[in-house]
PDB file of N, CA and C in Angstrom:
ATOM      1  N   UNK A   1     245.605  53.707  81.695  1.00  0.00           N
ATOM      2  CA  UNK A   1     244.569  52.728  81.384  1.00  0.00           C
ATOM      3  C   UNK A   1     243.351  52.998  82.276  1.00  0.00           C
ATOM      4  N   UNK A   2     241.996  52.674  82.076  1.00  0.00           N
ATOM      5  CA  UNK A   2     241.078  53.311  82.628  1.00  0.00           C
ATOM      6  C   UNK A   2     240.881  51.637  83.562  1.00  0.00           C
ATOM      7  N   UNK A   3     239.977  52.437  84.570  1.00  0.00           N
ATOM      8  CA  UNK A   3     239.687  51.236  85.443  1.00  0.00           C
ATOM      9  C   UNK A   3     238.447  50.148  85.170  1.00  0.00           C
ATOM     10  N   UNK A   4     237.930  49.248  85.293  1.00  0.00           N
ATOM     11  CA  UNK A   4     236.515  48.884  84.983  1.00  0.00           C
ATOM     12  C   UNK A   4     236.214  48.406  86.795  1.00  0.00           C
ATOM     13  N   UNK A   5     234.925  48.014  86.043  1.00  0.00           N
ATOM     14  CA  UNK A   5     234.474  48.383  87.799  1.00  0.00           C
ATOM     15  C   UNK A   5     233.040  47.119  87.198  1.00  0.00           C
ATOM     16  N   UNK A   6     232.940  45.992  88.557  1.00  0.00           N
ATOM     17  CA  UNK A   6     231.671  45.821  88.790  1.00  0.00           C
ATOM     18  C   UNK A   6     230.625  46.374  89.504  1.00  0.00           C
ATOM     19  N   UNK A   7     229.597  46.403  89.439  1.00  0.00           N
ATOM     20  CA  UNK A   7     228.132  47.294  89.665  1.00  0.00           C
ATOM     21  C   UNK A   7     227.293  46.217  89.659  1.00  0.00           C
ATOM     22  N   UNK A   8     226.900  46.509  91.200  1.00  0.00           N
ATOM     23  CA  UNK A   8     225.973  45.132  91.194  1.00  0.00           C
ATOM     24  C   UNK A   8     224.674  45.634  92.730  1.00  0.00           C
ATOM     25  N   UNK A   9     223.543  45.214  91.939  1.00  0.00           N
ATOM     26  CA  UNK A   9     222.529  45.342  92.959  1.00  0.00           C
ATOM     27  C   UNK A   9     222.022  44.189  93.509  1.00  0.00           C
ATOM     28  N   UNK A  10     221.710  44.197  94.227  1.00  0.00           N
ATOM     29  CA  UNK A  10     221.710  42.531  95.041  1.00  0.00           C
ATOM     30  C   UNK A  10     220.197  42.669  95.851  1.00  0.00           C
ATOM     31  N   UNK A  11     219.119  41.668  95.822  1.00  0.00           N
ATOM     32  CA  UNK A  11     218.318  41.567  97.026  1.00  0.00           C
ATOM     33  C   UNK A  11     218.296  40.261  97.265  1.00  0.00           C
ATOM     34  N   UNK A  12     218.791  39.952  98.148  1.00  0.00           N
ATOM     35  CA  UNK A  12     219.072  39.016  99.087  1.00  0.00           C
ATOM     36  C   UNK A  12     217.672  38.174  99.759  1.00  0.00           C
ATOM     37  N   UNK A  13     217.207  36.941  98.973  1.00  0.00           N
ATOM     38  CA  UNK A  13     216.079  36.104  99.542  1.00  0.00           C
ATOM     39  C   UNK A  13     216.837  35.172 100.749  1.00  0.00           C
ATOM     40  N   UNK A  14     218.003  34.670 100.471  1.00  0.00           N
ATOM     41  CA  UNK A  14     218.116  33.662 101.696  1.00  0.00           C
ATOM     42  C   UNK A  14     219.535  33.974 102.072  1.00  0.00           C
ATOM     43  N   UNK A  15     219.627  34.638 103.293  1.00  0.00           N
ATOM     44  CA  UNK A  15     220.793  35.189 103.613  1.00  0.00           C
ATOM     45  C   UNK A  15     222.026  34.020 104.307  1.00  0.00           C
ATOM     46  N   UNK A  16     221.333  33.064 104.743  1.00  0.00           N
ATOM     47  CA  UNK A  16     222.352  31.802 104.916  1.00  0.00           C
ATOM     48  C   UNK A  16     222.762  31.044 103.933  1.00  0.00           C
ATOM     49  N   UNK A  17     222.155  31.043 102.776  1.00  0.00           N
ATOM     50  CA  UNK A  17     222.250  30.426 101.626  1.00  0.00           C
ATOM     51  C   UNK A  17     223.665  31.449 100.864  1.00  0.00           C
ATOM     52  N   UNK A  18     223.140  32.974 100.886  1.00  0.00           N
ATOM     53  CA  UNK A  18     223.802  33.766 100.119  1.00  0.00           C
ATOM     54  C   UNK A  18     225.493  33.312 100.639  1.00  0.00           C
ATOM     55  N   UNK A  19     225.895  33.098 101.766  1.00  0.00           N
ATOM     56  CA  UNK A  19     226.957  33.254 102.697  1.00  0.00           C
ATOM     57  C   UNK A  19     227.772  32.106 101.437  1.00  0.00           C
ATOM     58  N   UNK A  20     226.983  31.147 100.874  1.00  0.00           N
ATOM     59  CA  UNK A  20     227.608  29.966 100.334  1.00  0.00           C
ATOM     60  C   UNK A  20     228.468  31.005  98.837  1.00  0.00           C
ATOM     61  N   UNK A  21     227.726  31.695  98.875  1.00  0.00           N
ATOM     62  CA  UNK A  21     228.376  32.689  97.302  1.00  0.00           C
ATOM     63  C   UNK A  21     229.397  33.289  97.769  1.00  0.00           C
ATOM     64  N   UNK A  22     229.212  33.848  99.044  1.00  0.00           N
ATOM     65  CA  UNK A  22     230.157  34.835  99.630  1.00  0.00           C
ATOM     66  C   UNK A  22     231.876  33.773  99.517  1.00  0.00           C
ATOM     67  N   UNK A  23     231.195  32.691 100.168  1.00  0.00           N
ATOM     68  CA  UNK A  23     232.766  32.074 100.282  1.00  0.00           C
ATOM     69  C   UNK A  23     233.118  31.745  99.368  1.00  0.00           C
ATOM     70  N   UNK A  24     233.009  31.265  97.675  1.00  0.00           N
ATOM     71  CA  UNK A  24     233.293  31.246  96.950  1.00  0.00           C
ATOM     72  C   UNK A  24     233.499  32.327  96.087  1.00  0.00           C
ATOM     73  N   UNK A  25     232.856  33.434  95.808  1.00  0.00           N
ATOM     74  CA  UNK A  25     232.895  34.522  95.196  1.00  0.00           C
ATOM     75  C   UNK A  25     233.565  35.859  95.549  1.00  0.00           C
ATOM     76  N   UNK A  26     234.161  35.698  97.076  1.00  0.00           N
ATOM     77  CA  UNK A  26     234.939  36.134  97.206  1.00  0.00           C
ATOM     78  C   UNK A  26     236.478  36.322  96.803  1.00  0.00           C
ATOM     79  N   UNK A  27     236.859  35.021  97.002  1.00  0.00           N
ATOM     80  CA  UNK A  27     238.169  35.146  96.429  1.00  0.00           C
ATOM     81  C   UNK A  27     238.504  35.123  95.298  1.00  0.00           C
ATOM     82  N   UNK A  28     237.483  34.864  94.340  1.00  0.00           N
ATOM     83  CA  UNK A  28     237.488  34.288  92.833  1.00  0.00           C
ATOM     84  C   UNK A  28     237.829  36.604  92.261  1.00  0.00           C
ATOM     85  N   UNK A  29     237.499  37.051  93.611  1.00  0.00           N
ATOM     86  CA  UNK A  29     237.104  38.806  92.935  1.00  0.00           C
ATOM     87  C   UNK A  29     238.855  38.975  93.369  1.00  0.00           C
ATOM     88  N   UNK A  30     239.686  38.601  94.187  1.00  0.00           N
ATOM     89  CA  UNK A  30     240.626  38.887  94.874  1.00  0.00           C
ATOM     90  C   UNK A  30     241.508  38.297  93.934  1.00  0.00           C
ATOM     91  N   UNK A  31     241.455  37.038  92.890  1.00  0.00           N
ATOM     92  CA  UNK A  31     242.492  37.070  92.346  1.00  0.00           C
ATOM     93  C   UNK A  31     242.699  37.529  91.050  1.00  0.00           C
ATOM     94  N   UNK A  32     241.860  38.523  90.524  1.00  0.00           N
ATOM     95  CA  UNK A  32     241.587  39.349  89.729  1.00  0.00           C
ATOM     96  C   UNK A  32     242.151  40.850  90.236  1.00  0.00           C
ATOM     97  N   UNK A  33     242.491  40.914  91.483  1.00  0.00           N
ATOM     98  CA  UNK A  33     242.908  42.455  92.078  1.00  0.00           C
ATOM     99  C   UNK A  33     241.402  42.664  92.228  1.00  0.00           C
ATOM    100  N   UNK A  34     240.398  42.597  92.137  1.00  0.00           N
ATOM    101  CA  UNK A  34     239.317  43.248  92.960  1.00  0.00           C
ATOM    102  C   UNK A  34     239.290  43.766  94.040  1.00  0.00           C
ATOM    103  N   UNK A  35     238.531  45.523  94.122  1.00  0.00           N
ATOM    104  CA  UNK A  35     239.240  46.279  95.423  1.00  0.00           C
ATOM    105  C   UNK A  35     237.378  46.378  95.696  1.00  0.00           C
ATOM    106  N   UNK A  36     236.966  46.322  96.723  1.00  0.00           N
ATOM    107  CA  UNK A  36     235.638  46.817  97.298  1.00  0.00           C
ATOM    108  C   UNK A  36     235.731  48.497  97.584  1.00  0.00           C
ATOM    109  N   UNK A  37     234.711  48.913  96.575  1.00  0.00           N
ATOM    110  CA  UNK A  37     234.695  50.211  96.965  1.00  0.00           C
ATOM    111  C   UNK A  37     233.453  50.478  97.686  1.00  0.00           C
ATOM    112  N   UNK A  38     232.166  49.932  97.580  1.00  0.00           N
ATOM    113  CA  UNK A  38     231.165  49.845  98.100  1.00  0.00           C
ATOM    114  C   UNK A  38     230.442  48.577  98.241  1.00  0.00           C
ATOM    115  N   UNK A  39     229.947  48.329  99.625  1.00  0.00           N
ATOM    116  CA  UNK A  39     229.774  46.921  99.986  1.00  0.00           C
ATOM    117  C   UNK A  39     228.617  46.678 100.820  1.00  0.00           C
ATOM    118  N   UNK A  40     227.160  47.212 100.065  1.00  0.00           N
ATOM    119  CA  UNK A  40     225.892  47.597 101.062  1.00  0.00           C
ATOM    120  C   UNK A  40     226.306  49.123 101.448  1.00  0.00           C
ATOM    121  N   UNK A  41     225.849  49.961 103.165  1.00  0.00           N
ATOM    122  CA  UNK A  41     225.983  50.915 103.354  1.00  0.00           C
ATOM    123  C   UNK A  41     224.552  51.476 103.440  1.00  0.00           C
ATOM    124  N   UNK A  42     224.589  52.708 103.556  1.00  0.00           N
ATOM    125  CA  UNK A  42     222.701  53.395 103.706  1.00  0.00           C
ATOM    126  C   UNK A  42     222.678  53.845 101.945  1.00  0.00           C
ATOM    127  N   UNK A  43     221.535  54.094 101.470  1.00  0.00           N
ATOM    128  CA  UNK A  43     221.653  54.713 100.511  1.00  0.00           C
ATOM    129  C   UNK A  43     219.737  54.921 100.466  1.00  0.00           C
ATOM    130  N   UNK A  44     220.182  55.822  99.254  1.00  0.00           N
ATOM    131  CA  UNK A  44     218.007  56.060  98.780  1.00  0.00           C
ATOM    132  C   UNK A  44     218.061  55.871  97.489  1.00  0.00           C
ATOM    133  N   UNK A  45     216.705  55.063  97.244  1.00  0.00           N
ATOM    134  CA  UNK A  45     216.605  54.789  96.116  1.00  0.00           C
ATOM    135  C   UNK A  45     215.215  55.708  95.669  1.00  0.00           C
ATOM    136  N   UNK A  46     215.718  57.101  94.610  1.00  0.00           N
ATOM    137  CA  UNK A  46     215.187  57.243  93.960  1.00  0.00           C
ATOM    138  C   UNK A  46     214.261  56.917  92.496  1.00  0.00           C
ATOM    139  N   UNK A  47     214.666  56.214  91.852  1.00  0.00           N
ATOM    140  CA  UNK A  47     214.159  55.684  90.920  1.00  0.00           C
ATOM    141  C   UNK A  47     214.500  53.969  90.491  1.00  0.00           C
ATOM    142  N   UNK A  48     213.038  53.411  89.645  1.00  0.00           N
ATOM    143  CA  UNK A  48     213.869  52.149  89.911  1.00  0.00           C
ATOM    144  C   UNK A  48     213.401  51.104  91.105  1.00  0.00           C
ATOM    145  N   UNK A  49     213.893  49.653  90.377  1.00  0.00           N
ATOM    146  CA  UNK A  49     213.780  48.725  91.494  1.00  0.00           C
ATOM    147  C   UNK A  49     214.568  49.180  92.473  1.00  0.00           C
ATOM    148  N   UNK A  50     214.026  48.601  93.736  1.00  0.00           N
ATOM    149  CA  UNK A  50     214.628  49.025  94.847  1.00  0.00           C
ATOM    150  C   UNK A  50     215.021  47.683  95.590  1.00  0.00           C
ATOM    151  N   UNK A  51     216.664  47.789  95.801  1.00  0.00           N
ATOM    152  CA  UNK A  51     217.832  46.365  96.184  1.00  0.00           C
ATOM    153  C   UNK A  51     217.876  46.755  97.039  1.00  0.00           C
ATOM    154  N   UNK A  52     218.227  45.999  98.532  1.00  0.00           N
ATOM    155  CA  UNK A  52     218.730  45.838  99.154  1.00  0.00           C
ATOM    156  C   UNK A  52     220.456  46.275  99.673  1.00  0.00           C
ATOM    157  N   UNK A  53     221.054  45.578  98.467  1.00  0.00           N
ATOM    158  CA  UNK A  53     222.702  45.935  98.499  1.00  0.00           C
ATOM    159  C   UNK A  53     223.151  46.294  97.483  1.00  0.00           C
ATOM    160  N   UNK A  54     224.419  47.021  97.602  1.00  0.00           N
ATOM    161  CA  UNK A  54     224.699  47.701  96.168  1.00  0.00           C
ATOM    162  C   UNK A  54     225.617  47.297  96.383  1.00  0.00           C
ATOM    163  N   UNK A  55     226.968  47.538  95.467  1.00  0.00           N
ATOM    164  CA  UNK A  55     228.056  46.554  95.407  1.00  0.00           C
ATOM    165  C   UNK A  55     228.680  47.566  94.145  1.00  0.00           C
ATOM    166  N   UNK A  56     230.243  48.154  94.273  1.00  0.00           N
ATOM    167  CA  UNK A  56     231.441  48.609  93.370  1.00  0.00           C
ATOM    168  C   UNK A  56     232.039  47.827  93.443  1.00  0.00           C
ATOM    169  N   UNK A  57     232.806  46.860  92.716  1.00  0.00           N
ATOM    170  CA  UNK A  57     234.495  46.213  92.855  1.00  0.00           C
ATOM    171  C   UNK A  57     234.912  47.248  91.579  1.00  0.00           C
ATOM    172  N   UNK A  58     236.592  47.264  92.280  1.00  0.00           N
ATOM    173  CA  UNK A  58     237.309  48.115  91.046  1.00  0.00           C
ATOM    174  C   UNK A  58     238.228  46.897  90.987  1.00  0.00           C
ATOM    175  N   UNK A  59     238.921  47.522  89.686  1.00  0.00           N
ATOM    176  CA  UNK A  59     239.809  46.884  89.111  1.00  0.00           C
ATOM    177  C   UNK A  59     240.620  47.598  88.184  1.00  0.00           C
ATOM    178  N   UNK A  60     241.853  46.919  87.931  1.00  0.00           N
ATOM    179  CA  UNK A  60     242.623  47.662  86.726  1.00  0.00           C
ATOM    180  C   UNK A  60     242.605  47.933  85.678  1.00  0.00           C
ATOM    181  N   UNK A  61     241.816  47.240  85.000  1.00  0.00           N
ATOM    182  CA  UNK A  61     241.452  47.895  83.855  1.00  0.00           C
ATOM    183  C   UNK A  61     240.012  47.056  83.450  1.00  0.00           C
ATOM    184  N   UNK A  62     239.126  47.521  82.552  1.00  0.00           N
ATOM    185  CA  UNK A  62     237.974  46.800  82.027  1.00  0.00           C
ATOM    186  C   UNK A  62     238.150  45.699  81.751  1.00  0.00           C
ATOM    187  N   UNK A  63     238.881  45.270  80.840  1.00  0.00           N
ATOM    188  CA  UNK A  63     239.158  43.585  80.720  1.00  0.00           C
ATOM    189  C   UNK A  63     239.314  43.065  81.710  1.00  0.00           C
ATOM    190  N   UNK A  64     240.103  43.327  83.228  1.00  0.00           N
ATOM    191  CA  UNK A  64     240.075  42.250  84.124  1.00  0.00           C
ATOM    192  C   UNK A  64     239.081  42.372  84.596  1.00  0.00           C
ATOM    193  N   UNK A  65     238.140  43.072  84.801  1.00  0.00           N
ATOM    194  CA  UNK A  65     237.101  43.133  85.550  1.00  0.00           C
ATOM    195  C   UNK A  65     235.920  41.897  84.539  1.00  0.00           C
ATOM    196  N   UNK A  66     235.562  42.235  83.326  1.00  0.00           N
ATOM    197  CA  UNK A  66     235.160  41.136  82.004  1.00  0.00           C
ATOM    198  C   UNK A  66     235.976  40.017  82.325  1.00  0.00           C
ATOM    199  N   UNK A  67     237.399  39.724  82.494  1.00  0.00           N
ATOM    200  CA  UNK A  67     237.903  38.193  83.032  1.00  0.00           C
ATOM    201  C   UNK A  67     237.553  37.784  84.712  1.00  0.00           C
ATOM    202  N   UNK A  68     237.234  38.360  85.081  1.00  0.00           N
ATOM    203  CA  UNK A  68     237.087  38.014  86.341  1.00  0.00           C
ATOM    204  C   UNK A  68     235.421  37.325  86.333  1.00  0.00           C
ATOM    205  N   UNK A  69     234.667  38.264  85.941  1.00  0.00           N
ATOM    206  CA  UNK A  69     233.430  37.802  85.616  1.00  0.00           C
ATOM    207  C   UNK A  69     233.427  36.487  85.257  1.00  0.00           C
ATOM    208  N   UNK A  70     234.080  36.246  84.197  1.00  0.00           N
ATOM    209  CA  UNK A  70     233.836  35.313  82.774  1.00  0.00           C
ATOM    210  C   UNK A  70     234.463  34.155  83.441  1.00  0.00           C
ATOM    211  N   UNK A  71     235.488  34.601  84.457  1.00  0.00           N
ATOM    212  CA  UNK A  71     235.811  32.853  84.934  1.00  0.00           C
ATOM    213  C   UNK A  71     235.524  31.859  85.476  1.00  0.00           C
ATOM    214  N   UNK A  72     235.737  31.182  85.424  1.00  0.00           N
ATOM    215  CA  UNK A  72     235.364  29.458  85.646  1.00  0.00           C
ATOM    216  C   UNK A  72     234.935  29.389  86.901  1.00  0.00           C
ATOM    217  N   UNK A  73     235.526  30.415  88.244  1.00  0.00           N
ATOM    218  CA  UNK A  73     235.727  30.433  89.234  1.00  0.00           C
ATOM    219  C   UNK A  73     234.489  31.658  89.631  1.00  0.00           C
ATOM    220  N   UNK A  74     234.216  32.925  89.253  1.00  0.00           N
ATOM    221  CA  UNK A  74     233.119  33.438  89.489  1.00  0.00           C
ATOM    222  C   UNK A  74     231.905  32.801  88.804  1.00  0.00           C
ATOM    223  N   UNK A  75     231.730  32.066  87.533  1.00  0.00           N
ATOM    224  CA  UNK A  75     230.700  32.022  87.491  1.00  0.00           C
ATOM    225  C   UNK A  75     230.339  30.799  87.928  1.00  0.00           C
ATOM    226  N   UNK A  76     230.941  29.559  88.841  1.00  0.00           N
ATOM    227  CA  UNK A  76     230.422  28.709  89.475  1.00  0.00           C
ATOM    228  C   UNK A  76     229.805  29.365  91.057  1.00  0.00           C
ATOM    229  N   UNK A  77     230.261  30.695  91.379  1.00  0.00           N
ATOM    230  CA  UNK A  77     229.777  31.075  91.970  1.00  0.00           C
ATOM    231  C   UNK A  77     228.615  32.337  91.742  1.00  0.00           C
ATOM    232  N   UNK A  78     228.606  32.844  90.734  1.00  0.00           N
ATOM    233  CA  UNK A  78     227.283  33.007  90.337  1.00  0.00           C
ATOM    234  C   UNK A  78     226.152  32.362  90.073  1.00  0.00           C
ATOM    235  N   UNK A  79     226.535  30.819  89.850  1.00  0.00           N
ATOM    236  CA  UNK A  79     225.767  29.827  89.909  1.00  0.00           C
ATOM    237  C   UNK A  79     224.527  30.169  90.765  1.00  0.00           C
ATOM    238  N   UNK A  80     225.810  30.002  92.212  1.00  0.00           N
ATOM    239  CA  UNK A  80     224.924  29.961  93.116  1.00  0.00           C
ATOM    240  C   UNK A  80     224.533  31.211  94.384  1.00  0.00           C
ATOM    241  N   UNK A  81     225.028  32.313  93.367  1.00  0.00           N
ATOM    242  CA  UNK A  81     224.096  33.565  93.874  1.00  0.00           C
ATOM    243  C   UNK A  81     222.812  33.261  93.595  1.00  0.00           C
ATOM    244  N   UNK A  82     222.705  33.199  92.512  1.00  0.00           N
ATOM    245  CA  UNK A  82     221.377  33.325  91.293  1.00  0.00           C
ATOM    246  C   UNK A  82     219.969  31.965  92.255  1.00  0.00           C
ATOM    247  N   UNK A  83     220.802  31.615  93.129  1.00  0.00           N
ATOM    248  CA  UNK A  83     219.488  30.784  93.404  1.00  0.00           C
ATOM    249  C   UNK A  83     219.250  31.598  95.009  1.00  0.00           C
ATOM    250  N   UNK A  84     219.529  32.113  95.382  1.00  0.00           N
ATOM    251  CA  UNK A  84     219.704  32.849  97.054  1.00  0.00           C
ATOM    252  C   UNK A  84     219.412  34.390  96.696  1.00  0.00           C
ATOM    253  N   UNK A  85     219.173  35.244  95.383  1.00  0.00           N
ATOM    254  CA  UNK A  85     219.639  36.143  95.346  1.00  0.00           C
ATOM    255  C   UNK A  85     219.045  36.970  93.872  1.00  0.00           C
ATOM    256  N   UNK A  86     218.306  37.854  93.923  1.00  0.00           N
ATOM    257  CA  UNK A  86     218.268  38.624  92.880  1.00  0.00           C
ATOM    258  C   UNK A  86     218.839  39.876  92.585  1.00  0.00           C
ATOM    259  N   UNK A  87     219.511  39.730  91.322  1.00  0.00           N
ATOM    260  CA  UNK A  87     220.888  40.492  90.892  1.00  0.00           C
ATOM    261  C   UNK A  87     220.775  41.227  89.439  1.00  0.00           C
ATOM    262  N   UNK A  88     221.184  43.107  89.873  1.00  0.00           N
ATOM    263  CA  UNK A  88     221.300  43.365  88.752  1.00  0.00           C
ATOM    264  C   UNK A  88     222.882  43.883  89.020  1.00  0.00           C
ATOM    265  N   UNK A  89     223.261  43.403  87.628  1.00  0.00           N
ATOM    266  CA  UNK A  89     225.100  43.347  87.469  1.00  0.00           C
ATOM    267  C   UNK A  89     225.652  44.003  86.128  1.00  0.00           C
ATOM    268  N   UNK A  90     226.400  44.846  86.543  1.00  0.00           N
ATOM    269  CA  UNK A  90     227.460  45.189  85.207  1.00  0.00           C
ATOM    270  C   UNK A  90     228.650  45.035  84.950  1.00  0.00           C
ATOM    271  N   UNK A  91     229.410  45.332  84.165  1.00  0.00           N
ATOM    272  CA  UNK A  91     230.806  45.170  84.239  1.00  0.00           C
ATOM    273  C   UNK A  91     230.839  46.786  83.307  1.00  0.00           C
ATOM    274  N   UNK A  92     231.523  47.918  83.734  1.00  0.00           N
ATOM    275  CA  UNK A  92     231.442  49.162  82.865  1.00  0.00           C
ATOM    276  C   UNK A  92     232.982  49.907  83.172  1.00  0.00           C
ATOM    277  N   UNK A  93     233.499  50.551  82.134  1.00  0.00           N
ATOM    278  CA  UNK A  93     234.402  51.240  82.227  1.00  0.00           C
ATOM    279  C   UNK A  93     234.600  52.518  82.908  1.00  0.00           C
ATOM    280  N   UNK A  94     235.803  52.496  83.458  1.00  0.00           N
ATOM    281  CA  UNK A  94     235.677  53.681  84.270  1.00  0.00           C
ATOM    282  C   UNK A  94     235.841  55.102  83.339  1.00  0.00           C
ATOM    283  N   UNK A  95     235.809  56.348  83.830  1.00  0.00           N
ATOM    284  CA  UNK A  95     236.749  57.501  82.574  1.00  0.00           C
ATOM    285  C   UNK A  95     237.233  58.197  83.415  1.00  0.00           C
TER     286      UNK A  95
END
């Protein structure tokens, strides 16, 4: 089964605020099996808006990664990324 994976670019306006996503949106990725493969780090941005943080979660397959998203439990905490935080996000299959 192939893996799916979130992909997420993050720039961060209020970093005490963001912390409120962190504690909720953390575990909501953990009971999905969400593994952090990349979590910020150095990087260059060649093309493109340019984020702050970049962000891999893996997972077991594409659908959990799409249920994890979709639940009740991440997206009350996407809620409240979305006000601390500008975000570009995917959910994509691995091969």
């Amino acid at each position: 089964m192939k893996k799916g994976y979130i992909v997420a670019r993050v720039q961060i306006n209020d970093p005490e605020g963001f912390k409120t996503y962190l504690d909720i949106g953390l575990p909501s990725l953990d009971r999905f099996g969400g593994r952090s493969l990349v979590l910020g780090g150095q990087y260059t941005t060649f093309e493109g808006q340019d984020r702050e943080r970049h962000v891999v979660i893996e997972f077991d397959s594409y659908q959990t990664a799409l249920d994890c998203y979709n639940s009740p439990e991440y997206q009350a905490a996407a809620e409240i990324r979305k006000r601390y935080a500008e975000t570009d996000l995917v959910v994509v299959e691995g091969t």
